[in-house]
Structure formats: C-alpha cells, structure tokens
C-alpha atoms as a PDB file:
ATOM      1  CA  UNK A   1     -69.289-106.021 -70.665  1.00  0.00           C
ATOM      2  CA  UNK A   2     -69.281-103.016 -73.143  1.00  0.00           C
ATOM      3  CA  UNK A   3     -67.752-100.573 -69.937  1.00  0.00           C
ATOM      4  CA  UNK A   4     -67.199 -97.008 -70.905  1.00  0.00           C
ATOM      5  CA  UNK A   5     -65.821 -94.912 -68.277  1.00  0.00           C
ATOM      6  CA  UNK A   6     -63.689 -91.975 -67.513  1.00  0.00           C
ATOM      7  CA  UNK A   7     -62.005 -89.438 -65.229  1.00  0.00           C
ATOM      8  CA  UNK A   8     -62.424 -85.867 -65.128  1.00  0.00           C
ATOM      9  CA  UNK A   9     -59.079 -84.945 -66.163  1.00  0.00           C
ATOM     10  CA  UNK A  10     -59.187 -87.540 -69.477  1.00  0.00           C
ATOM     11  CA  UNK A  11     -56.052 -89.574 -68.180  1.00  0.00           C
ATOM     12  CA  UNK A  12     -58.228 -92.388 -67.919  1.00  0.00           C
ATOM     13  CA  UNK A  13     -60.951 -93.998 -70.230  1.00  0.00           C
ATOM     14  CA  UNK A  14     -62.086 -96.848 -71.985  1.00  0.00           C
ATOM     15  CA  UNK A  15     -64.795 -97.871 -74.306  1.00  0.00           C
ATOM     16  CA  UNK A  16     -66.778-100.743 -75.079  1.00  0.00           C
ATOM     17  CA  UNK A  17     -64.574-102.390 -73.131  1.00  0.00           C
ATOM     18  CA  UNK A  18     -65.466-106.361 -72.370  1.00  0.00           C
ATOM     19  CA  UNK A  19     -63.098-108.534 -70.148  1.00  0.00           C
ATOM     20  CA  UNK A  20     -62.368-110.037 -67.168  1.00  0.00           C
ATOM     21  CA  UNK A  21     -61.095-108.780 -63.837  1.00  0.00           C
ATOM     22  CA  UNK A  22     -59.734-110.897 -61.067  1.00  0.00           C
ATOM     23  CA  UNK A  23     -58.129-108.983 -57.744  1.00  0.00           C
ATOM     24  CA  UNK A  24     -57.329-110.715 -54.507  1.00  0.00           C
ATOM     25  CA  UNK A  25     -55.970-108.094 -51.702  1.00  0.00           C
ATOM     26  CA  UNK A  26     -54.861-108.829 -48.227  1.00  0.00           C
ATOM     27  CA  UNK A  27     -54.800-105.961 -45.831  1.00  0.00           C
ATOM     28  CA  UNK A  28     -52.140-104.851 -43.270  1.00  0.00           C
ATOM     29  CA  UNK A  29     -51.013-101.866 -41.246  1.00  0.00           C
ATOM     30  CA  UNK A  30     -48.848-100.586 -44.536  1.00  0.00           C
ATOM     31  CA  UNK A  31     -51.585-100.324 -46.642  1.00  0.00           C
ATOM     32  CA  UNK A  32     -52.662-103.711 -48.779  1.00  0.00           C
ATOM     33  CA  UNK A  33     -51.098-106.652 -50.840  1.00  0.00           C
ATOM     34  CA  UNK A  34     -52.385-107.914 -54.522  1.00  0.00           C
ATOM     35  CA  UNK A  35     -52.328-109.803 -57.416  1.00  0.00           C
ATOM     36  CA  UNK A  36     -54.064-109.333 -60.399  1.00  0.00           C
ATOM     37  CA  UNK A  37     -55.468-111.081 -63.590  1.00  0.00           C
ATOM     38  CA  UNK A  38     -57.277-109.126 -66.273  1.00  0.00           C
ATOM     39  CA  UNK A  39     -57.742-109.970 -69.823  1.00  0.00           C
ATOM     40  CA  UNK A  40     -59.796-108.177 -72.330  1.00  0.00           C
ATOM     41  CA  UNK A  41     -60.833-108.702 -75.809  1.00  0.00           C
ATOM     42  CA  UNK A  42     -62.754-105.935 -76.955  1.00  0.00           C
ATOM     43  CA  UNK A  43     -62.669-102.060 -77.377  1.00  0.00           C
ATOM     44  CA  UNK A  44     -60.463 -99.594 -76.319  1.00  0.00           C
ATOM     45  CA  UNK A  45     -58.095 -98.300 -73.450  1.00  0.00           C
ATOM     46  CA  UNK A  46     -55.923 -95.167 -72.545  1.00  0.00           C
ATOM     47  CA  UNK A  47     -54.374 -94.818 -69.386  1.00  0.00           C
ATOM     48  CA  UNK A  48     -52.118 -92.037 -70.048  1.00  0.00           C
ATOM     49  CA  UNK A  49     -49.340 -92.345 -71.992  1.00  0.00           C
ATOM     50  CA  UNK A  50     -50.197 -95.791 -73.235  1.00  0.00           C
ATOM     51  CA  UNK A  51     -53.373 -96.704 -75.427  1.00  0.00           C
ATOM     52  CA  UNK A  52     -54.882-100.097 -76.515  1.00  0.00           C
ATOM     53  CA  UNK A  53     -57.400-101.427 -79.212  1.00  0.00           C
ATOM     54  CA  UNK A  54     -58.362-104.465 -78.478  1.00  0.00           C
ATOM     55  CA  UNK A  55     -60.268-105.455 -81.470  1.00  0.00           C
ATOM     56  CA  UNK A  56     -58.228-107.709 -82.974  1.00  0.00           C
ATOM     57  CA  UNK A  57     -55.874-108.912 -80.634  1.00  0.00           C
ATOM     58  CA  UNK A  58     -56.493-110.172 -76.595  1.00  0.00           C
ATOM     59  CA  UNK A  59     -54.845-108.280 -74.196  1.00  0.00           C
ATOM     60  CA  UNK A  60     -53.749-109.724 -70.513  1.00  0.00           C
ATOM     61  CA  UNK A  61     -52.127-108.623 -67.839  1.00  0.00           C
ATOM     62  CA  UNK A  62     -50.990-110.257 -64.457  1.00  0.00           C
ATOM     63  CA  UNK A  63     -49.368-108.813 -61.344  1.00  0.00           C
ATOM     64  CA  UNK A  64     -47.895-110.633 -58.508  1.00  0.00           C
ATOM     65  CA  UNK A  65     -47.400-109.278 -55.117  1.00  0.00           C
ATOM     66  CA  UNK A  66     -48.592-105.641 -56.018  1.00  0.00           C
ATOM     67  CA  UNK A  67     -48.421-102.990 -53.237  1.00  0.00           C
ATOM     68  CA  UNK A  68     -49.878 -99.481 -52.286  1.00  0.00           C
ATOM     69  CA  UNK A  69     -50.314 -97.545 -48.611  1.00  0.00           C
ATOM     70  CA  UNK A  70     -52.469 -95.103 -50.312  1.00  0.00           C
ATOM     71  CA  UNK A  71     -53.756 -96.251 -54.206  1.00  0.00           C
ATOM     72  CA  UNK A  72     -51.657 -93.077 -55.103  1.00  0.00           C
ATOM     73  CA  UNK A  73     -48.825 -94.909 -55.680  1.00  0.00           C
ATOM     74  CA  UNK A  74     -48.430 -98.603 -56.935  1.00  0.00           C
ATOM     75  CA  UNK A  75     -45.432-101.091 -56.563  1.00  0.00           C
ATOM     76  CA  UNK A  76     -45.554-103.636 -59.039  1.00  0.00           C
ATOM     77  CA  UNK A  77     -42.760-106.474 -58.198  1.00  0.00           C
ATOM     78  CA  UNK A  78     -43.736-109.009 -60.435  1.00  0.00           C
ATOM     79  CA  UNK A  79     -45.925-108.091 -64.043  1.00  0.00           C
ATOM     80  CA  UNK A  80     -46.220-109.138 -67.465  1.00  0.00           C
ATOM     81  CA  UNK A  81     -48.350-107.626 -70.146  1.00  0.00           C
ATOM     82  CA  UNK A  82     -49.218-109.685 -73.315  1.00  0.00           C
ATOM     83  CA  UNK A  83     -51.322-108.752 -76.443  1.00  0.00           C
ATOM     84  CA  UNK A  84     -51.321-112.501 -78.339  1.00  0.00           C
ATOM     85  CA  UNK A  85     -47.974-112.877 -80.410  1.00  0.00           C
ATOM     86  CA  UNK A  86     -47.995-108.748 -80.668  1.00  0.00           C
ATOM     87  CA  UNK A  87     -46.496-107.493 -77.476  1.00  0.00           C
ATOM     88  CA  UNK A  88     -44.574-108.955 -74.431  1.00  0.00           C
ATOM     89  CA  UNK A  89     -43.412-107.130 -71.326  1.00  0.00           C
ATOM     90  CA  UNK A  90     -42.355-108.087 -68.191  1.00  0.00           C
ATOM     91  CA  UNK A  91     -40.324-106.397 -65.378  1.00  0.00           C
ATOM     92  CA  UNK A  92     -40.696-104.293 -61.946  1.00  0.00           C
ATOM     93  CA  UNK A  93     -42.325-100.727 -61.989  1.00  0.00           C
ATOM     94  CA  UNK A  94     -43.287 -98.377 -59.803  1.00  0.00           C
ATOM     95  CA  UNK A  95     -46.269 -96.246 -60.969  1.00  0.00           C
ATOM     96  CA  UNK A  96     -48.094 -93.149 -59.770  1.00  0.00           C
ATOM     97  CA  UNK A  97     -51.781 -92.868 -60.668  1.00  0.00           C
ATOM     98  CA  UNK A  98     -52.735 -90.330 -62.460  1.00  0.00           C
ATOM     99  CA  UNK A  99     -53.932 -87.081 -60.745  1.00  0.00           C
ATOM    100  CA  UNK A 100     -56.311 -83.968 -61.840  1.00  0.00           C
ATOM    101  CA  UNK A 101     -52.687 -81.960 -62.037  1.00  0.00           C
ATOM    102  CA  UNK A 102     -50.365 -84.694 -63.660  1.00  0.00           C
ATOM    103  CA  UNK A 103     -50.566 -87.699 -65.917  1.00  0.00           C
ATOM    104  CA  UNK A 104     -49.375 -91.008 -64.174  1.00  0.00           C
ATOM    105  CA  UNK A 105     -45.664 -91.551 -63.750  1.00  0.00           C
ATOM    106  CA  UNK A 106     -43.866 -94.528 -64.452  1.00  0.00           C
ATOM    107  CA  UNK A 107     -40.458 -95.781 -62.795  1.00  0.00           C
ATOM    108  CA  UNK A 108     -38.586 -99.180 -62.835  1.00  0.00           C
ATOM    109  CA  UNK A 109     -37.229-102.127 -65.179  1.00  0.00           C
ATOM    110  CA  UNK A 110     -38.883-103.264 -68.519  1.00  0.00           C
ATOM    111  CA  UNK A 111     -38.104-106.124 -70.122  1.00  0.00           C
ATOM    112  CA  UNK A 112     -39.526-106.496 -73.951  1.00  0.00           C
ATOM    113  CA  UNK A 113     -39.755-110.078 -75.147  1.00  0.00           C
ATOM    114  CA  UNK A 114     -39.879-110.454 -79.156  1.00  0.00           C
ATOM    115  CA  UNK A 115     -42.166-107.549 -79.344  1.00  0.00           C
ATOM    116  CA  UNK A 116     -44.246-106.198 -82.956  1.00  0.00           C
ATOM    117  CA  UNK A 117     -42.645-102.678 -82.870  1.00  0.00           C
ATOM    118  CA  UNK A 118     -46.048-101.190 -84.699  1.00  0.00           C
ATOM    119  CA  UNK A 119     -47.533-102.206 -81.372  1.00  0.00           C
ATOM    120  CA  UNK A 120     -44.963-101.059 -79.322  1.00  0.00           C
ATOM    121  CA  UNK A 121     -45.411 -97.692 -81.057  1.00  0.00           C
ATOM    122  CA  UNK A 122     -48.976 -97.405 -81.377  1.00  0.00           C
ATOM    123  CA  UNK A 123     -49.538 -98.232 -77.623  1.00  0.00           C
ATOM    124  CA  UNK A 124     -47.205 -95.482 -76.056  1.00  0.00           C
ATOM    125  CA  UNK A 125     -44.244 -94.581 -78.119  1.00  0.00           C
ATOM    126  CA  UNK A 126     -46.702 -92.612 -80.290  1.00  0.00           C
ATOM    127  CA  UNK A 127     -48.158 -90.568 -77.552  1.00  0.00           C
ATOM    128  CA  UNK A 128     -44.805 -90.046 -75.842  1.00  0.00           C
ATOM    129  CA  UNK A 129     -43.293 -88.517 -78.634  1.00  0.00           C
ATOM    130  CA  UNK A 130     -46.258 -86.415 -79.495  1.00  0.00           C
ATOM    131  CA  UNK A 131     -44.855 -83.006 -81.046  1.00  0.00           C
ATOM    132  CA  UNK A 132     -41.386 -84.048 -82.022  1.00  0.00           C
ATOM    133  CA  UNK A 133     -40.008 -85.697 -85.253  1.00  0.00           C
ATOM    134  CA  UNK A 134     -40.964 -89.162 -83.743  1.00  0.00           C
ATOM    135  CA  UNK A 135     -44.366 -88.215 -83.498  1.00  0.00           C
ATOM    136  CA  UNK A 136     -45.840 -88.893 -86.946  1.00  0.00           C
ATOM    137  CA  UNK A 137     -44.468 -92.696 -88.084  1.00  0.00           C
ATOM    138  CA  UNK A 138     -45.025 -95.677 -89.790  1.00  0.00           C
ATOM    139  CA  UNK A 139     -43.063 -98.705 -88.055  1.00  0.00           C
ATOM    140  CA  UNK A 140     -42.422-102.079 -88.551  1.00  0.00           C
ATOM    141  CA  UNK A 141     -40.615-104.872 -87.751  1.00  0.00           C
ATOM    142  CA  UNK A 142     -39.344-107.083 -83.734  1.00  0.00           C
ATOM    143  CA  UNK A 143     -37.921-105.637 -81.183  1.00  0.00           C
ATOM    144  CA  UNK A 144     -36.365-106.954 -77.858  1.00  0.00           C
ATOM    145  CA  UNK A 145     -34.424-106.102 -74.776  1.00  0.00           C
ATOM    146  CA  UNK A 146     -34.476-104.519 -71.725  1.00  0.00           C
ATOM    147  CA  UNK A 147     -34.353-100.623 -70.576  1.00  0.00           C
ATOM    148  CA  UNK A 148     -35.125 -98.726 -67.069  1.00  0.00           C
ATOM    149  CA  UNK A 149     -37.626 -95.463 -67.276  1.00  0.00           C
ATOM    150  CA  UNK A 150     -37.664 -92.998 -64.113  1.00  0.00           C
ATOM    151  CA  UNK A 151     -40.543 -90.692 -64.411  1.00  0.00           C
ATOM    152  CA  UNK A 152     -41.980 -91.788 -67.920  1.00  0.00           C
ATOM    153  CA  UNK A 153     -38.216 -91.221 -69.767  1.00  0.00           C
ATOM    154  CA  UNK A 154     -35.868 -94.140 -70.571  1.00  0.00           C
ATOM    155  CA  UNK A 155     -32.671 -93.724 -68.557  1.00  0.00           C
ATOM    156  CA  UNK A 156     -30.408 -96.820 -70.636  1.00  0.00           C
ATOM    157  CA  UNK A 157     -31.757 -99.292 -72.813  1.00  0.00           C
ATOM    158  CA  UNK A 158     -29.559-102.484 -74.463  1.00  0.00           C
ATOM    159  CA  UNK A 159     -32.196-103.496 -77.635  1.00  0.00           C
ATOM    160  CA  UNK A 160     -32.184-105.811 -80.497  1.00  0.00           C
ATOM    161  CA  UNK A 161     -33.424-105.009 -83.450  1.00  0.00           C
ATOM    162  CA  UNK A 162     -34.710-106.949 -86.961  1.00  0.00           C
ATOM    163  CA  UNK A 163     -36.219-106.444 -90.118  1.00  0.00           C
ATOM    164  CA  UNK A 164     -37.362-103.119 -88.449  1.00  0.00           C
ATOM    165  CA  UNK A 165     -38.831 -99.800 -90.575  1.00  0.00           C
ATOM    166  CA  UNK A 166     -39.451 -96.740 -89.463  1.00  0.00           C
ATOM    167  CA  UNK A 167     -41.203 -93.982 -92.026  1.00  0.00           C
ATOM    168  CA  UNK A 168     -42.180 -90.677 -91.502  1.00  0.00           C
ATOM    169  CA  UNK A 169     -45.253 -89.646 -92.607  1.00  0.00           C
ATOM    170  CA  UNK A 170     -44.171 -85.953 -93.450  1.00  0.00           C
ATOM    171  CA  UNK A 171     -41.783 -87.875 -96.022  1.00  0.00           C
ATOM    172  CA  UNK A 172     -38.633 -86.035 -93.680  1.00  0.00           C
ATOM    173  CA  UNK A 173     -36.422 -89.674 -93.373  1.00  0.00           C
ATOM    174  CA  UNK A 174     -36.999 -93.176 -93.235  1.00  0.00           C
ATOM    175  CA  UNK A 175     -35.127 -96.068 -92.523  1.00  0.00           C
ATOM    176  CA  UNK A 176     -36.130 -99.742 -93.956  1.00  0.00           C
ATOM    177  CA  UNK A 177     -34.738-103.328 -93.359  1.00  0.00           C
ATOM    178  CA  UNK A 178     -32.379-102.256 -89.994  1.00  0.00           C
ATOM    179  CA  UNK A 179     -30.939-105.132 -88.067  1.00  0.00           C
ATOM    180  CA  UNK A 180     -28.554-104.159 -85.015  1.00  0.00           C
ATOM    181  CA  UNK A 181     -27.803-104.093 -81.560  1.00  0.00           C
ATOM    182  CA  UNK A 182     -28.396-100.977 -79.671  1.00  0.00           C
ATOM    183  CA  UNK A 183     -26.675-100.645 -76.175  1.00  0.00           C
ATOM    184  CA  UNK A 184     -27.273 -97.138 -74.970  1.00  0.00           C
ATOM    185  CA  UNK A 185     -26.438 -96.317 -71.409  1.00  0.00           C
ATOM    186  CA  UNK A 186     -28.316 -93.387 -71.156  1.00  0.00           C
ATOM    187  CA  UNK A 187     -27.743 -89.863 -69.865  1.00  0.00           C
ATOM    188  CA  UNK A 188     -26.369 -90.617 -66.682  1.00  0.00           C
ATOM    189  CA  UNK A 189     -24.338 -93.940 -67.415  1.00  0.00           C
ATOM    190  CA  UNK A 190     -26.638 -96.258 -66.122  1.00  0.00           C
ATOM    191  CA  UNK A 191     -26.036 -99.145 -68.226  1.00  0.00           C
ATOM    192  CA  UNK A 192     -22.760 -99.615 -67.124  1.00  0.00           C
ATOM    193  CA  UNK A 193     -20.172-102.016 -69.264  1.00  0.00           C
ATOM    194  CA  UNK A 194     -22.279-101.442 -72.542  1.00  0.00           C
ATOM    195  CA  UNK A 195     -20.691-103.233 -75.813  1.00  0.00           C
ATOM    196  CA  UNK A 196     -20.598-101.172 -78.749  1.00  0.00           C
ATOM    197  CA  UNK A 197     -23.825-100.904 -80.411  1.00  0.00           C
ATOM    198  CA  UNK A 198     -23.771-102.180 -84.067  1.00  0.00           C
ATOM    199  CA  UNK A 199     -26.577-101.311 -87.022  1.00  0.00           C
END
C-alpha cells in the first residue's frame, strides 16, 4: 500500500503504488523457476523505457515458468500484460535488469491484442522515441499484431491498424482516420514472406 521506491540510477521507481504481489519460486542448480501474479490499481510506475499511471485503469501482469541463474537476466516464456480494455500483450521476452551503467534491455516476441494506441504510446513508445520527430504526439485510435524487439529496437513487425491518429504537437504533420495493414520485415528480413502492406 502507497509504496514509493527507487534505485540509484532512476531506472526504477514507483509511487503511491497499491497492489498485489504473488511469486512462487522453486530452486535448482541453474538458478530458480517462477510464476508471477501482480495487479495494481493505483499510482505510478517506470521501469525504464516503459511508464504506467494507474489511476484510472487496473494494471495486471502474469508470468508463467519465468527463469534467471543470476536476477541479472530474466527469461520470460509465458506473459501477458493487461491494463482493463486499454492494453493487451502477450508473448516470450528475454529481459536484462537494469544496471547503474545501462537501462534494462528487452529481447523476444510481442504479441499486441486490440490495443488503445494512446496507451501503447504513453507507456513506452513515448520514451523510446524521446528526441526524434516521434517524440512529441498526440495518438489515437486500435492497434494489433505481432513484432520481435532485440535489445529494446523492433526488428519486423506485421500490424493492423484502425481509426488511428497521430498529431504532432509542434504542428510539423499529422495523420487522422488511417486504416491499413502494415507488414514490415525489418532491417534484416526477419519477417520473411511479408504481404504488401496497404494504408
């Protein structure tokens, strides 16, 4: 109830945070085994790159069969991350915590079910694209689909998009009322077979 905490470096902190945490862990020789359910439903979050306020709107997430020899790194099989009818992810990461010297790094598969792209935005995209042209917008609108991120950057990405607006607050471009299909298979190739997107 009402936690505030935070690490030296600021990669991690929360305030007036009030929720529930259940772990259950099971030891070996490779390190340890978990699964997780946590829900919260007030105050605020930031695990760097990705920020929360919970005020309005109950966030929960669930891992099954986590792993970690050394709770510097995390395997993460199994999760799914809801905030009521606002945000729905699911997929496989792997994750390195986040150090003194560098922010935590995400790798793995991402699935977004139906999401509110204002969310989306406000909860990482936002921070991500700090100091570029995406930096500074108002969005709106669902998105869905699936993409793969190795070391915090996507690497392919197949979404759908509807109804969705994206404004720029410097008044530089903005785009309203966008419906589409966006199959990008990133820098590499990775999303191999991709259809032709279509706006």
């Amino acid at each position: 109830t009402d936690l505030a905490l935070s690490n030296d470096s600021g990669t991690v902190v929360s305030d007036s945070l009030d929720g529930r945490f259940d772990l259950t862990a099971r030891a070996s020789a490779a390190g340890y085994r978990f699964d997780l359910r946590a829900s919260a439903n007030k105050g605020e979050v930031y695990i760097e790159p990705v920020y929360a306020n919970l005020g309005n709107h109950t966030l929960r997430i669930e891992i099954e069969n986590g792993s970690t020899s050394d709770f510097t790194e995390l395997r993460l099989p199994a999760f799914r991350i809801e905030q009521d009818s606002l945000l729905a992810i699911t997929g496989n990461l792997q994750v390195m915590l986040p150090a003194t010297d560098r922010p935590a790094r995400v790798s793995g598969e991402v699935e977004l079910q139906d999401t509110d792209l204002a969310t989306l935005y406000a909860s990482g995209l936002q921070i991500a694209a700090a100091g570029t042209i995406l930096g500074e917008l108002e969005t709106a609108g669902r998105v869905s689909g699936t993409f793969t991120l190795q070391d915090n950057l996507p690497r392919s990405a197949s979404l759908t998009l509807d109804d969705v607006a994206i404004d720029d607050t410097r008044r530089r471009f903005a785009v309203y009322g966008l419906n589409g299909q966006i199959n990008w298979p990133g820098p590499e190739g990775g999303l191999t077979d991709a259809p032709p997107s279509h706006l």
